[in-house]
Protein backbone atom coordinates (compact mmCIF):
# COMPACT_ATOMS: atom_id res chain seq x y z
CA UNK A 1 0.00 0.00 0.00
CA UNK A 2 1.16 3.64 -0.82
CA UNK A 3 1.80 6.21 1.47
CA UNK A 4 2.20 9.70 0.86
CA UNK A 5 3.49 13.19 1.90
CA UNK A 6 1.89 15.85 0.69
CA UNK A 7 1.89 19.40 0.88
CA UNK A 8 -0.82 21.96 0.86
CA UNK A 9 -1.13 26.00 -0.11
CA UNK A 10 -4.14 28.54 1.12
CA UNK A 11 -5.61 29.86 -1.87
CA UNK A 12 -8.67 31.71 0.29
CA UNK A 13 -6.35 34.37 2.07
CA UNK A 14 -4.37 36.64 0.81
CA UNK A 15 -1.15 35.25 2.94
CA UNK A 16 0.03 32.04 1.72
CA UNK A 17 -0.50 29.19 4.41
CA UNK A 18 0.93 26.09 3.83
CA UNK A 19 -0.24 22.43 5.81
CA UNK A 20 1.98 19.16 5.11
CA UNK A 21 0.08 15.75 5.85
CA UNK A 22 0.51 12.13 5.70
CA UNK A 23 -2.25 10.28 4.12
CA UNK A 24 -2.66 6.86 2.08
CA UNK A 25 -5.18 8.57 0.35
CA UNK A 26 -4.06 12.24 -0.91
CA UNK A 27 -6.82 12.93 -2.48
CA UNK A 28 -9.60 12.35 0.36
CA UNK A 29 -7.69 13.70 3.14
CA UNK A 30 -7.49 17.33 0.31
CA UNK A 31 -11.07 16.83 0.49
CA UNK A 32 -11.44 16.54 3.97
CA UNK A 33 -9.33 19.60 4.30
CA UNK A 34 -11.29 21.59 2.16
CA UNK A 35 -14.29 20.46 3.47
CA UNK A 36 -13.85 21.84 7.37
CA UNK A 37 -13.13 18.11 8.48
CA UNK A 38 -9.34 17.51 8.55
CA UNK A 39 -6.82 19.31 11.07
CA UNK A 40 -8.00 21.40 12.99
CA UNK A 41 -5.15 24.04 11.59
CA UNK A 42 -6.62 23.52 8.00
CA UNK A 43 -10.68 24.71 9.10
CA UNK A 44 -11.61 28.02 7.56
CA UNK A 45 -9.18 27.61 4.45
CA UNK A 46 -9.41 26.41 0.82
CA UNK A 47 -6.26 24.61 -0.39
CA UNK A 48 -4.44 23.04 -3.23
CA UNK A 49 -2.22 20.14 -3.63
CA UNK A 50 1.53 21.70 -4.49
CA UNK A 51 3.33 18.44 -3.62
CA UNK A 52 3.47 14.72 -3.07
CA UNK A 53 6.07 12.33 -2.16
CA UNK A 54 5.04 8.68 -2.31
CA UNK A 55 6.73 5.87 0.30
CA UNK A 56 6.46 2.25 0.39
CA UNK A 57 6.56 2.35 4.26
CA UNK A 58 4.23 3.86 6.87
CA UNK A 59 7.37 4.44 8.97
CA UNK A 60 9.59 6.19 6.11
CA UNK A 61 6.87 8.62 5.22
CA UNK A 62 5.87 9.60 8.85
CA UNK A 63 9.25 10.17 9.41
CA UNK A 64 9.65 12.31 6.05
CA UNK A 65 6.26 14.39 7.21
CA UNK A 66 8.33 15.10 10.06
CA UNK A 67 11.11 16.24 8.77
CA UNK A 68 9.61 18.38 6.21
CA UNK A 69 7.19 20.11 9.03
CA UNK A 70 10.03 21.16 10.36
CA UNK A 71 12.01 22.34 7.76
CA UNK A 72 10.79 25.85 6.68
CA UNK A 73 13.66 26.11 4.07
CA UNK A 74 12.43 22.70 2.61
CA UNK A 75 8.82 24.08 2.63
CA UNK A 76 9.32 27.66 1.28
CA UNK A 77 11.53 26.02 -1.65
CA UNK A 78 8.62 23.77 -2.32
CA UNK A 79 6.63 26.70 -2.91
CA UNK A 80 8.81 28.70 -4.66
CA UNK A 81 9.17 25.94 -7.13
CA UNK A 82 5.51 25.74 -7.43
CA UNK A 83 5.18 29.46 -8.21
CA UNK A 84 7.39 29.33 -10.85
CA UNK A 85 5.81 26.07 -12.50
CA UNK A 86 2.67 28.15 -12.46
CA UNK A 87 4.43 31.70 -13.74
């Protein structure tokens, strides 16, 4: 079974906001965000997907989540990257 990273970006506020997650299923949990019901950090915002990372082990990707929630070089490169993709 897959497991993923992912990372999100606010697109209802005028400040970027960004959320990473773990999930084995990206695309529910973005629903669930978007919807009011996932983190409780995530309620009140609209988001997009700007990233994924897939793992073959639960323990590899919660480990990468980690990491990456904690790195807020990782994360603003990320979505610079993004915002040039879209540019």
């Amino acid at each position: 079974m897959p497991h993923y990273v992912y990372m999100l970006k606010s697109i209802s506020h005028s400040r970027a906001k960004t959320y990473v997650g773990y999930s084995i299923n990206y695309k529910k949990r973005l629903i669930k965000h978007n919807s009011g019901k996932g983190a409780k950090s995530t309620r009140g915002y609209k988001w997009i997907l700007i990233f994924k990372k897939i793992f073959k082990s639960k323990s590899k990707a919660l480990k990468f989540e980690h990491e990456l929630k904690k790195n807020r070089k990782k994360r603003l490169s990320i979505l610079q990257e993004y915002n040039e993709q879209k540019s």
